[in-house]
C-alpha atoms as a PDB file:
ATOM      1  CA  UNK A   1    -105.462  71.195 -81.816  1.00  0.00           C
ATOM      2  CA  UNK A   2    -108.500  71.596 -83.698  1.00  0.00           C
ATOM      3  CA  UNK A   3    -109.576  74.129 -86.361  1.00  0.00           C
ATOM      4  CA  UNK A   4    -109.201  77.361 -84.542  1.00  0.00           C
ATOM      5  CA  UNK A   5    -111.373  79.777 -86.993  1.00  0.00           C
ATOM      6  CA  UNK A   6    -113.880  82.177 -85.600  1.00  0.00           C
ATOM      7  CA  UNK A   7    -117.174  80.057 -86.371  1.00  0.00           C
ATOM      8  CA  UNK A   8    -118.617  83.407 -87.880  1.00  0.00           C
ATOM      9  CA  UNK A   9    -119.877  83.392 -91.316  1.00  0.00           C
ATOM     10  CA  UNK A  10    -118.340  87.316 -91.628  1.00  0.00           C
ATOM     11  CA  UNK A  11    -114.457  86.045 -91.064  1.00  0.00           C
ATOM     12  CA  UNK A  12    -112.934  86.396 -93.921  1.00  0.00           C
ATOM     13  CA  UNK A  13    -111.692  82.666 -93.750  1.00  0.00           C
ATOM     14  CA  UNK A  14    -115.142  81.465 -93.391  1.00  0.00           C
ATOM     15  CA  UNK A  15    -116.673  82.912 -96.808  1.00  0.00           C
ATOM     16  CA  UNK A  16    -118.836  80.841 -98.785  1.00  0.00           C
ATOM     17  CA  UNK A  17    -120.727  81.541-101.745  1.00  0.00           C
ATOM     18  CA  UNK A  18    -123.615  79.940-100.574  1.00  0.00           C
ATOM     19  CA  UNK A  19    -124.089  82.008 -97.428  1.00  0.00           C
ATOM     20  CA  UNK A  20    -124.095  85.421 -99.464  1.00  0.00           C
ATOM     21  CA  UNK A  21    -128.251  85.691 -99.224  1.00  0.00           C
ATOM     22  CA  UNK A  22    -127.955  85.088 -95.746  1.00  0.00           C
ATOM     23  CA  UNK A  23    -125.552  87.577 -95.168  1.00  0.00           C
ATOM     24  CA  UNK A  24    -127.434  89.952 -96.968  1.00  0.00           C
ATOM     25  CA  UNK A  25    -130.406  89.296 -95.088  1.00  0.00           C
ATOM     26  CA  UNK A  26    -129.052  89.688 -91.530  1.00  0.00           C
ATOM     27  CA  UNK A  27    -127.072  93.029 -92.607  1.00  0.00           C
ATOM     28  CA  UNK A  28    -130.465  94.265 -94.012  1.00  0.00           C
ATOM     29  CA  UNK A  29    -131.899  93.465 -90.932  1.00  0.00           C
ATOM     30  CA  UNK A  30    -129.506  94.971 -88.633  1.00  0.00           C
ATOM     31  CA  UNK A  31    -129.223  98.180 -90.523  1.00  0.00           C
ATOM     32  CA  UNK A  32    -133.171  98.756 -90.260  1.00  0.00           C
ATOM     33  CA  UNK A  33    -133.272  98.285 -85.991  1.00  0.00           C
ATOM     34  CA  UNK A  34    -133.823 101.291 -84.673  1.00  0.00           C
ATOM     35  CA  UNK A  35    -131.116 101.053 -82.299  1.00  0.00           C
ATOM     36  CA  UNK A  36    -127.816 100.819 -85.206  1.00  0.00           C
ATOM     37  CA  UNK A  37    -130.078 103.999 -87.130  1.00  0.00           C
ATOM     38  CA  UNK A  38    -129.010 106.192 -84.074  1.00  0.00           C
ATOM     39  CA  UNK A  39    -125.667 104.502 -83.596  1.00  0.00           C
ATOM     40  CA  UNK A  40    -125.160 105.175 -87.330  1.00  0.00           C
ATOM     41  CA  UNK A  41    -126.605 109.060 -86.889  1.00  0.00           C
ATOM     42  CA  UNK A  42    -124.844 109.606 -84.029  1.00  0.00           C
ATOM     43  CA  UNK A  43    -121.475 108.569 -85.983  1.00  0.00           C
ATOM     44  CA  UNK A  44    -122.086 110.458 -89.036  1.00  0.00           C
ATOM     45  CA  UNK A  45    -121.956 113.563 -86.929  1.00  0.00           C
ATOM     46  CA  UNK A  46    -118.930 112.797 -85.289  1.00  0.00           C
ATOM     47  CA  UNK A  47    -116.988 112.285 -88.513  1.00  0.00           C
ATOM     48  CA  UNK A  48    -118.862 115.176 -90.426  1.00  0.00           C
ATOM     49  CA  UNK A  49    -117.538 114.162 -94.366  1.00  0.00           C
ATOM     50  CA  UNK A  50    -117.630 116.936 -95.947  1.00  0.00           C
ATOM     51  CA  UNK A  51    -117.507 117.926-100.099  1.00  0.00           C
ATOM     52  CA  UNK A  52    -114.143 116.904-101.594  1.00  0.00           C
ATOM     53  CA  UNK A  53    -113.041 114.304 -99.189  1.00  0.00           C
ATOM     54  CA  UNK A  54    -112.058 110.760 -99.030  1.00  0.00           C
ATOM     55  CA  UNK A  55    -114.192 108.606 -97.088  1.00  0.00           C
ATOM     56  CA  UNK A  56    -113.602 105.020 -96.716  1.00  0.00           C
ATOM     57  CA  UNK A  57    -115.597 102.267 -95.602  1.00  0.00           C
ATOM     58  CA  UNK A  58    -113.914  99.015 -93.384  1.00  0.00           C
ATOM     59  CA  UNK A  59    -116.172  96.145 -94.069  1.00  0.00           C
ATOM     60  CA  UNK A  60    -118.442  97.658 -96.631  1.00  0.00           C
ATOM     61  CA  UNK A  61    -121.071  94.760 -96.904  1.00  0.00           C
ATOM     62  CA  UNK A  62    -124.063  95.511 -98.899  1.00  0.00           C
ATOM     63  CA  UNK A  63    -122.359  99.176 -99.360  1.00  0.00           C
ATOM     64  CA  UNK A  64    -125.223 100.843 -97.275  1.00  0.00           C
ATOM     65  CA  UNK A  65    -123.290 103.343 -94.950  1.00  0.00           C
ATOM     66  CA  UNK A  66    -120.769 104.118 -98.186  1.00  0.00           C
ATOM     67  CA  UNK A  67    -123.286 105.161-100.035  1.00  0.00           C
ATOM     68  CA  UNK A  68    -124.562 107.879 -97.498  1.00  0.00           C
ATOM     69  CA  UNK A  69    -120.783 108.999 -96.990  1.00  0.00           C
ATOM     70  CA  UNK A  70    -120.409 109.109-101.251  1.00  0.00           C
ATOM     71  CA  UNK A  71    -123.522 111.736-100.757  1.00  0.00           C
ATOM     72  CA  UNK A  72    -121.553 114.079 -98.283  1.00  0.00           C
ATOM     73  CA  UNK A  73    -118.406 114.220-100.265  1.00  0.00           C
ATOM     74  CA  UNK A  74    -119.872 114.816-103.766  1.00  0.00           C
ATOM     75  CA  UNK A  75    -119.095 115.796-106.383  1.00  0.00           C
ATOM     76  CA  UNK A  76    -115.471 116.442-105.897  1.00  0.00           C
ATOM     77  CA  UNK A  77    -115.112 113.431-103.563  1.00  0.00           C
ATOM     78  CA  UNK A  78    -113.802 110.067-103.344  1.00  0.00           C
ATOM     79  CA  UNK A  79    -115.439 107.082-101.619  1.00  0.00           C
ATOM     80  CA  UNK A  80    -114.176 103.679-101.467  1.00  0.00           C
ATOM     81  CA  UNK A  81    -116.334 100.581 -99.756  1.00  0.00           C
ATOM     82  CA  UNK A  82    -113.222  97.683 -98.529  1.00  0.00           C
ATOM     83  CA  UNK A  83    -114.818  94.601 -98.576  1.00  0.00           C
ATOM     84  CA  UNK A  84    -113.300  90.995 -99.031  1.00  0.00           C
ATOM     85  CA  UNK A  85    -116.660  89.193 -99.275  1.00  0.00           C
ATOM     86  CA  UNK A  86    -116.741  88.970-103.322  1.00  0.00           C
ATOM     87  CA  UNK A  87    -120.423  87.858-103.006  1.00  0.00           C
ATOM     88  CA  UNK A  88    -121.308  90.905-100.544  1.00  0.00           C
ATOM     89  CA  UNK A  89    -119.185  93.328-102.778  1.00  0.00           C
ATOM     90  CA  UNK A  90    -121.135  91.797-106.041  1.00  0.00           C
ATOM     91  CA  UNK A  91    -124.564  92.732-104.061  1.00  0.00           C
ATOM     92  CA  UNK A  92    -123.320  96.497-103.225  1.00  0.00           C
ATOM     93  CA  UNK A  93    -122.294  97.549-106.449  1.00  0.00           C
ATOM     94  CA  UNK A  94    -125.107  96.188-107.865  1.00  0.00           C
ATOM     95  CA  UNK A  95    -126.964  98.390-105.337  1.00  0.00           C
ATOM     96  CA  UNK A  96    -124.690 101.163-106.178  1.00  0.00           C
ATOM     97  CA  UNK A  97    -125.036 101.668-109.387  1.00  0.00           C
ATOM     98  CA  UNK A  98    -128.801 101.155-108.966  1.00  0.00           C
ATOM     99  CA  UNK A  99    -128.928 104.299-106.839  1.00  0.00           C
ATOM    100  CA  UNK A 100    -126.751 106.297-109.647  1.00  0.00           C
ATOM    101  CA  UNK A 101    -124.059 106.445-106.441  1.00  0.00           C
ATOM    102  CA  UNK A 102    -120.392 106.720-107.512  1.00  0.00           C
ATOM    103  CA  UNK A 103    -118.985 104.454-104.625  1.00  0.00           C
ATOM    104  CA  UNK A 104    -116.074 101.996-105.929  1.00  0.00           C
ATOM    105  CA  UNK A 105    -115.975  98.754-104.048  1.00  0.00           C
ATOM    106  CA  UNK A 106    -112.540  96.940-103.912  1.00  0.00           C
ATOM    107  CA  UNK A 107    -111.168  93.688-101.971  1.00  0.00           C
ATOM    108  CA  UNK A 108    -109.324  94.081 -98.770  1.00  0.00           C
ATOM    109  CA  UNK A 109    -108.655  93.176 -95.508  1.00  0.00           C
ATOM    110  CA  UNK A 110    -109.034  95.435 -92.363  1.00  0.00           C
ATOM    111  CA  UNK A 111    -105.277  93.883 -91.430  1.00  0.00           C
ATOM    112  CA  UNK A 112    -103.811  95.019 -94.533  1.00  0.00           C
ATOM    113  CA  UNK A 113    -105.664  97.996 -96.274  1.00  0.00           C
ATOM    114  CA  UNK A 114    -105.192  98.552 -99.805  1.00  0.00           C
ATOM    115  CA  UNK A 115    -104.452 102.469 -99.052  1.00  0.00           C
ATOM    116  CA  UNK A 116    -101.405 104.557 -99.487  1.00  0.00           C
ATOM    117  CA  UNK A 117    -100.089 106.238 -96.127  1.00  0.00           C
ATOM    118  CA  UNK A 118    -102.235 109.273 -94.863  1.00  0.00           C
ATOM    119  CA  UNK A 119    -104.540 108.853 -97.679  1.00  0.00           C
ATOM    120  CA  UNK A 120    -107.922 109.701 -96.683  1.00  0.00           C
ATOM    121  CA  UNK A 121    -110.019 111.864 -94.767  1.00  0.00           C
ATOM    122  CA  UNK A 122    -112.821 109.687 -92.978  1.00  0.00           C
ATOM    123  CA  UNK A 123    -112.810 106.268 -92.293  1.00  0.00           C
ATOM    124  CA  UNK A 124    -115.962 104.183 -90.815  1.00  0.00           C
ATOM    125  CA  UNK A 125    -115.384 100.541 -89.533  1.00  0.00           C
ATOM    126  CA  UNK A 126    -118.287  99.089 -88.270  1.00  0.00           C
ATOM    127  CA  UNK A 127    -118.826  95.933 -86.539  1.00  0.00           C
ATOM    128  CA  UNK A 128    -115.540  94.269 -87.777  1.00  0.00           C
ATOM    129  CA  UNK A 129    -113.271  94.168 -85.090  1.00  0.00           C
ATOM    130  CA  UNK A 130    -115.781  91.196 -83.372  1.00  0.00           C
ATOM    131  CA  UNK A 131    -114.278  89.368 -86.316  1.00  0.00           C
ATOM    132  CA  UNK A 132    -110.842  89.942 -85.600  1.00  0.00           C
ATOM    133  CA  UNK A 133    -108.516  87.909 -83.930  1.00  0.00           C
ATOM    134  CA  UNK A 134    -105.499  90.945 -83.776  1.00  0.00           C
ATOM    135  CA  UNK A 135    -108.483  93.691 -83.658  1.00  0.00           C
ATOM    136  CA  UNK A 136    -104.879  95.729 -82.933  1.00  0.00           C
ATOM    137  CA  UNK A 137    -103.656  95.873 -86.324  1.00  0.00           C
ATOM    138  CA  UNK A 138    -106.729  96.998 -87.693  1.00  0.00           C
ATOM    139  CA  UNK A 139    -106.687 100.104 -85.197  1.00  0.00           C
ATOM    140  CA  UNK A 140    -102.746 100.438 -86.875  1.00  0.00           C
ATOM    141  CA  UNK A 141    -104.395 100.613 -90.310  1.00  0.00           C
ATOM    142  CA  UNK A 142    -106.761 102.527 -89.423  1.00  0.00           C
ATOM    143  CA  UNK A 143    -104.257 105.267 -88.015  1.00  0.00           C
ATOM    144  CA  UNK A 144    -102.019 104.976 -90.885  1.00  0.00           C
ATOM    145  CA  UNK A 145    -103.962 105.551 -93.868  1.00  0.00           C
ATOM    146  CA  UNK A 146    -105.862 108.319 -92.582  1.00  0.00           C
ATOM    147  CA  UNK A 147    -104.531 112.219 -92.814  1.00  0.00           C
ATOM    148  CA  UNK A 148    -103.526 114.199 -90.023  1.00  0.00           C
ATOM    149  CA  UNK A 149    -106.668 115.756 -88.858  1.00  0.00           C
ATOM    150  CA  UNK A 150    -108.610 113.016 -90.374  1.00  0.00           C
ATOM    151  CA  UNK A 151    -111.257 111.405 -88.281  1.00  0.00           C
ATOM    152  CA  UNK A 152    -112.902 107.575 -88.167  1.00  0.00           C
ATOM    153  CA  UNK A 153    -115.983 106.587 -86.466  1.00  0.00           C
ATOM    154  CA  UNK A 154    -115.105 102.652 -84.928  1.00  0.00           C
ATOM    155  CA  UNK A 155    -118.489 101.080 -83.901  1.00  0.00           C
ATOM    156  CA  UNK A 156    -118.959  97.602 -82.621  1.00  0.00           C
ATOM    157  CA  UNK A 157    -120.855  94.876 -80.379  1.00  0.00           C
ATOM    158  CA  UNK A 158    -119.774  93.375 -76.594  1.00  0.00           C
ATOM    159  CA  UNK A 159    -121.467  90.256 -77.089  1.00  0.00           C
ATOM    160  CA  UNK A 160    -120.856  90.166 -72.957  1.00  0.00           C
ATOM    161  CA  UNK A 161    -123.668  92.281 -72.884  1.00  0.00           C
ATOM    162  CA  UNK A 162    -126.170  90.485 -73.689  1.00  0.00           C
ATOM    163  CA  UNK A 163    -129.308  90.346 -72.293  1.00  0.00           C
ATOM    164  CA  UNK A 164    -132.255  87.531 -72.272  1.00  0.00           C
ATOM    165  CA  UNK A 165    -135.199  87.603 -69.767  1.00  0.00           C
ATOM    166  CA  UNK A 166    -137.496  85.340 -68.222  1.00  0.00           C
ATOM    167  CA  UNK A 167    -136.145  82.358 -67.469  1.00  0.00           C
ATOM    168  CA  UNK A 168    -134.416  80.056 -65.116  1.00  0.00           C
ATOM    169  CA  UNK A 169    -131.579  82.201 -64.412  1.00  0.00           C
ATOM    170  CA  UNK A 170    -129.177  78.986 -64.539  1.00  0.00           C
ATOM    171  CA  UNK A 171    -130.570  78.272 -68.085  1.00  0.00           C
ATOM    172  CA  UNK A 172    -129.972  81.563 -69.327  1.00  0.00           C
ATOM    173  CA  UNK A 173    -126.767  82.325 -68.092  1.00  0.00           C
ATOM    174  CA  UNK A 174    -125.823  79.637 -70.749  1.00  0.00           C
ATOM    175  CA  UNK A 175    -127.459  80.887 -73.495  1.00  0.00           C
ATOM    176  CA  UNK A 176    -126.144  84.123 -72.886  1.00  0.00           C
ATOM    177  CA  UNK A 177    -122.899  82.616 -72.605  1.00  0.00           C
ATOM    178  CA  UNK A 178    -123.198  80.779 -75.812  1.00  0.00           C
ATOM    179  CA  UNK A 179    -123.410  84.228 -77.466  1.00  0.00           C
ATOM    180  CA  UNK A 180    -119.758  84.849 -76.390  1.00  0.00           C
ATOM    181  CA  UNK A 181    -118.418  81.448 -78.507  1.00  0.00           C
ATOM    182  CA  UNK A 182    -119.094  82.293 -82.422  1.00  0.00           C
ATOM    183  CA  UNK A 183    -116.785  86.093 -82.978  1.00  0.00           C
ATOM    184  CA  UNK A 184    -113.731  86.122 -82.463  1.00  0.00           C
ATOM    185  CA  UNK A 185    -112.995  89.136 -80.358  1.00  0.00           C
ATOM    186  CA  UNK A 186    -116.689  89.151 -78.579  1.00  0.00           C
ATOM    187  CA  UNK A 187    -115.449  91.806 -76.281  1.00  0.00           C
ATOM    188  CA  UNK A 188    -114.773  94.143 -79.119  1.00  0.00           C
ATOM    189  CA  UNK A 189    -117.394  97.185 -77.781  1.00  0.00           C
ATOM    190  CA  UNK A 190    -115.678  97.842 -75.044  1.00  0.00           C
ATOM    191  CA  UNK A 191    -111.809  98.067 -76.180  1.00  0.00           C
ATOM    192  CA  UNK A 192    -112.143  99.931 -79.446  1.00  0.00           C
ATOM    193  CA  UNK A 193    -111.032 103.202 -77.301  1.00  0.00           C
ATOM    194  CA  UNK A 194    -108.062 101.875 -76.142  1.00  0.00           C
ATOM    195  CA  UNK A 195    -107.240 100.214 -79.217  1.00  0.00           C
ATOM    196  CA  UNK A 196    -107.234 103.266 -81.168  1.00  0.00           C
ATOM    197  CA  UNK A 197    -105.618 105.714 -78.217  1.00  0.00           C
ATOM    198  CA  UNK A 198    -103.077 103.016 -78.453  1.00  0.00           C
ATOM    199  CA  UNK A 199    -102.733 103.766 -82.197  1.00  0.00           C
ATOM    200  CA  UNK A 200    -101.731 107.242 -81.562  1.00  0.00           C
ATOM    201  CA  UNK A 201    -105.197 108.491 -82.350  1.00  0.00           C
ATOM    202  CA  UNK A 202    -107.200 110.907 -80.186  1.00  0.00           C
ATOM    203  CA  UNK A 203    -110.620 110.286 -78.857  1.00  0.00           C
ATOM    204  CA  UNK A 204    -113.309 112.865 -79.582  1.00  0.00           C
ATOM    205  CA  UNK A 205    -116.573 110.846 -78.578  1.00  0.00           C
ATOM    206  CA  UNK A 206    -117.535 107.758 -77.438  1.00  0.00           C
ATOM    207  CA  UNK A 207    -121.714 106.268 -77.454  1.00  0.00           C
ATOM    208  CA  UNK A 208    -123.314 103.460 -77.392  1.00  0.00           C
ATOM    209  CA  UNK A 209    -127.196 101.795 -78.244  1.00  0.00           C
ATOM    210  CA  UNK A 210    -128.564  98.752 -76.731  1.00  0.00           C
ATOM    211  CA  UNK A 211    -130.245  96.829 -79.609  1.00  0.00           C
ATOM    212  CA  UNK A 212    -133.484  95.716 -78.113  1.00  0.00           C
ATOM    213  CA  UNK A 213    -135.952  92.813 -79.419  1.00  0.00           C
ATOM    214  CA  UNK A 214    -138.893  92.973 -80.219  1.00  0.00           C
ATOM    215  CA  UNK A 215    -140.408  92.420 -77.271  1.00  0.00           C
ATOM    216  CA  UNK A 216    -143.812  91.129 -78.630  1.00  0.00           C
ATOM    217  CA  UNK A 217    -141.725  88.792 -81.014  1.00  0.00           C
ATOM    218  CA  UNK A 218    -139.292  86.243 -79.899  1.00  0.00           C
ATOM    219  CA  UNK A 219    -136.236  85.982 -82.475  1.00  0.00           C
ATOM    220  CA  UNK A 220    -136.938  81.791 -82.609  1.00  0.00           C
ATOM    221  CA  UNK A 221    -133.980  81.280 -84.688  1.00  0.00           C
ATOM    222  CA  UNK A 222    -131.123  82.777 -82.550  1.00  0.00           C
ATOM    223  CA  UNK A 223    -132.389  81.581 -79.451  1.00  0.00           C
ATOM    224  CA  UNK A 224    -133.806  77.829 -81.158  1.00  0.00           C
ATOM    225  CA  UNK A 225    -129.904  77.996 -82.301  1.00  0.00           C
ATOM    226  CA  UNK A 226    -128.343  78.774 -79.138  1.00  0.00           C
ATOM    227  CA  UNK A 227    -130.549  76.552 -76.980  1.00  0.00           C
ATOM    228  CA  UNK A 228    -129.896  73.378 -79.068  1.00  0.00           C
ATOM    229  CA  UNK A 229    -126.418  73.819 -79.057  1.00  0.00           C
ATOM    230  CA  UNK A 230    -126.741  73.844 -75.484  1.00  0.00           C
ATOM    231  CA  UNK A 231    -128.407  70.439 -75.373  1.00  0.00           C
ATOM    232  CA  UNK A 232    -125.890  69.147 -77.651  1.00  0.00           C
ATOM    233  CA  UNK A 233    -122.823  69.584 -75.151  1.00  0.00           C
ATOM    234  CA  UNK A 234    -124.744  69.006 -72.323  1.00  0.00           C
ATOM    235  CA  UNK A 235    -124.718  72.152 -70.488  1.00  0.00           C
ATOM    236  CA  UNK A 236    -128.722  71.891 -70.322  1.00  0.00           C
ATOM    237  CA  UNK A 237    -131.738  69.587 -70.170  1.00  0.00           C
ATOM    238  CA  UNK A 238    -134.492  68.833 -73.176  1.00  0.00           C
ATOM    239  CA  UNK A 239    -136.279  70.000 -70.088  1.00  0.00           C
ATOM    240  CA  UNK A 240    -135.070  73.189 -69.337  1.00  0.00           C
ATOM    241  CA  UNK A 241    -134.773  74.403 -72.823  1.00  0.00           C
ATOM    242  CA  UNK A 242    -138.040  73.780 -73.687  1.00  0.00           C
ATOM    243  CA  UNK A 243    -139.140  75.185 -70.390  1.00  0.00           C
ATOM    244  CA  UNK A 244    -136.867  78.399 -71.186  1.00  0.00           C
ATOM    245  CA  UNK A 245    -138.967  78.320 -74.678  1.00  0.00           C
ATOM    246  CA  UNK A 246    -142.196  78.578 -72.719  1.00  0.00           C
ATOM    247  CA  UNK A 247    -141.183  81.468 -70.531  1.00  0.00           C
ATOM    248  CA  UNK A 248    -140.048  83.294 -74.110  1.00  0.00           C
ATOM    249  CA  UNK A 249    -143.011  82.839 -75.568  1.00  0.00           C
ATOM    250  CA  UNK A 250    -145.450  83.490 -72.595  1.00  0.00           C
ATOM    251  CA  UNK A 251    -143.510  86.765 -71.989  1.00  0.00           C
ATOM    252  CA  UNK A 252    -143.694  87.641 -75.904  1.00  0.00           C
ATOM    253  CA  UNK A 253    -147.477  87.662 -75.814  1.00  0.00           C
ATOM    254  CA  UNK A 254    -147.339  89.901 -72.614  1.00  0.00           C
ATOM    255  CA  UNK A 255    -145.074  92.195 -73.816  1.00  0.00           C
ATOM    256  CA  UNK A 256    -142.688  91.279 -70.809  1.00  0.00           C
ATOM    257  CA  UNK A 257    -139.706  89.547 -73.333  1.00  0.00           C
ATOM    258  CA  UNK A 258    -136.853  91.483 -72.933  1.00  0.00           C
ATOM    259  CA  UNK A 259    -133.554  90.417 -75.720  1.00  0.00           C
ATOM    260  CA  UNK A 260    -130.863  92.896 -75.833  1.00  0.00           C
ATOM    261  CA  UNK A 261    -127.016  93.367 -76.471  1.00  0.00           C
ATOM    262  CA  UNK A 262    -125.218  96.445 -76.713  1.00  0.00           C
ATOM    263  CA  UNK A 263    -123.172  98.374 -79.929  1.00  0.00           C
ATOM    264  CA  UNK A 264    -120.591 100.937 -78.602  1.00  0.00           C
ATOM    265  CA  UNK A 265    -119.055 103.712 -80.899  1.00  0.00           C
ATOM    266  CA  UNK A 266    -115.667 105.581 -81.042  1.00  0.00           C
ATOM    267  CA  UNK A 267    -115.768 108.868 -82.727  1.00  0.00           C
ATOM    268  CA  UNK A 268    -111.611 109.514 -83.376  1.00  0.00           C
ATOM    269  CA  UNK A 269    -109.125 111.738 -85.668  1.00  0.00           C
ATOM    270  CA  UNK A 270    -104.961 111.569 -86.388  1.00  0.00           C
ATOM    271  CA  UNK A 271    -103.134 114.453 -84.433  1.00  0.00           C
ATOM    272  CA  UNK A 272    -102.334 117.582 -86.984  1.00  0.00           C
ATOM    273  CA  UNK A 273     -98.194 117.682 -86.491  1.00  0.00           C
END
């Protein structure tokens, strides 16, 4: 059997020092669509941190959504950002202490938090359980560390939901499967509910955002990515990728391109008693 590690650069068993500025760039980039703004408002209302709580962070990153959790909780709070990415912790305490924000960053893993029992008030996990191969233990954590009453807001991506248009409907339905190959759990949007019912947590909310493209602007490097691979194994022709280029582009200067896949959200708390 061969190496069976999620091929995304995010698993914790795929971190690389040398992939850090990437990583930084595509989290930067995701957290200034449109589309994970709302997600992100929408969740912050569901969990409502309020002054003097502990809020935690699953997967801090660059430390962006800590940060606005640190502000709600202050000055009598506690917020911690769990990240085991030493390069993407470096980045967001750099960028906390730039902001004068009182956030502590620690290493961790979403399997095996480094929290005491019933510890903390909100908890926001956010496009991590895609990573996970037991996304179930996580949701375990997740219930155990928080108090009763306490809430978390779960968001994440179904990669089976995405979306690319025009093209020859043979030679997208490959690309579009392709998408389903590099996280581990690419169906994580749409089990997060039952994975945390399951946990013994109750759901308050659920949402979701499609993330749309730019539809004037083709993202080349995903889809130059995804169609080469294609070539390489054979599942398409030279021909029909570059054709499926063409269409892309055409549509892109018409305004017709349409690029999409959908984030789903979880808005949950710990039964009091």
């Amino acid at each position: 059997m061969g190496d069976s590690r999620p091929n995304s650069p995010f698993h914790s068993d795929n971190i690389n020092p040398s992939n850090t500025d990437m990583l930084v760039g595509a989290l930067d980039a995701q957290a200034a669509t449109s589309g994970v703004r709302r997600l992100r408002d929408w969740a912050h209302l569901g969990v409502s941190a309020r002054p003097g709580e502990r809020v935690v962070d699953i997967g801090a990153g660059t430390g962006s959504v800590i940060q606005v959790l640190a502000a709600a909780v202050m000055p009598d709070g506690d917020a911690i950002g769990v990240e085991p990415n030493p390069g993407l912790r470096a980045v967001a305490e750099q960028r906390a202490t730039e902001a004068g924000s009182t956030v502590r960053f620690v290493d961790g893993d979403a399997l095996a938090l480094p929290l005491s029992d019933g510890d903390v008030d909100v908890i926001w996990c956010e496009r991590v359980f895609q990573h996970l191969t037991e996304p179930e233990k996580a949701a375990a954590e997740i219930a155990r560390v928080l108090r009763p009453g306490g809430r978390v807001a779960l968001l994440d991506t179904d990669w089976a939901t995405t979306i690319l248009h025009p093209g020859a409907s043979e030679v997208v339905e490959v690309l579009t499967g392709a998408a389903l190959s590099a996280p581990a759990n690419p169906h994580a949007g749409r089990k997060l509910a039952g994975q945390l019912s399951a946990a013994g947590l109750e759901i308050d909310d659920l949402g979701s955002q499609a993330l749309i493209q730019d539809t004037r602007n083709v993202a080349w490097p995903l889809v130059r990515m995804l169609g080469e691979s294609a070539v390489r194994r054979e599942l398409i022709t030279e021909q029909q990728r570059d054709a499926l280029y063409a269409d892309l582009a055409a549509a892109a200067e018409q305004g017709a391109l349409h690029m999409s896949v959908t984030m789903f959200g979880v808005i949950a708390h710990r039964p009091v008693g």
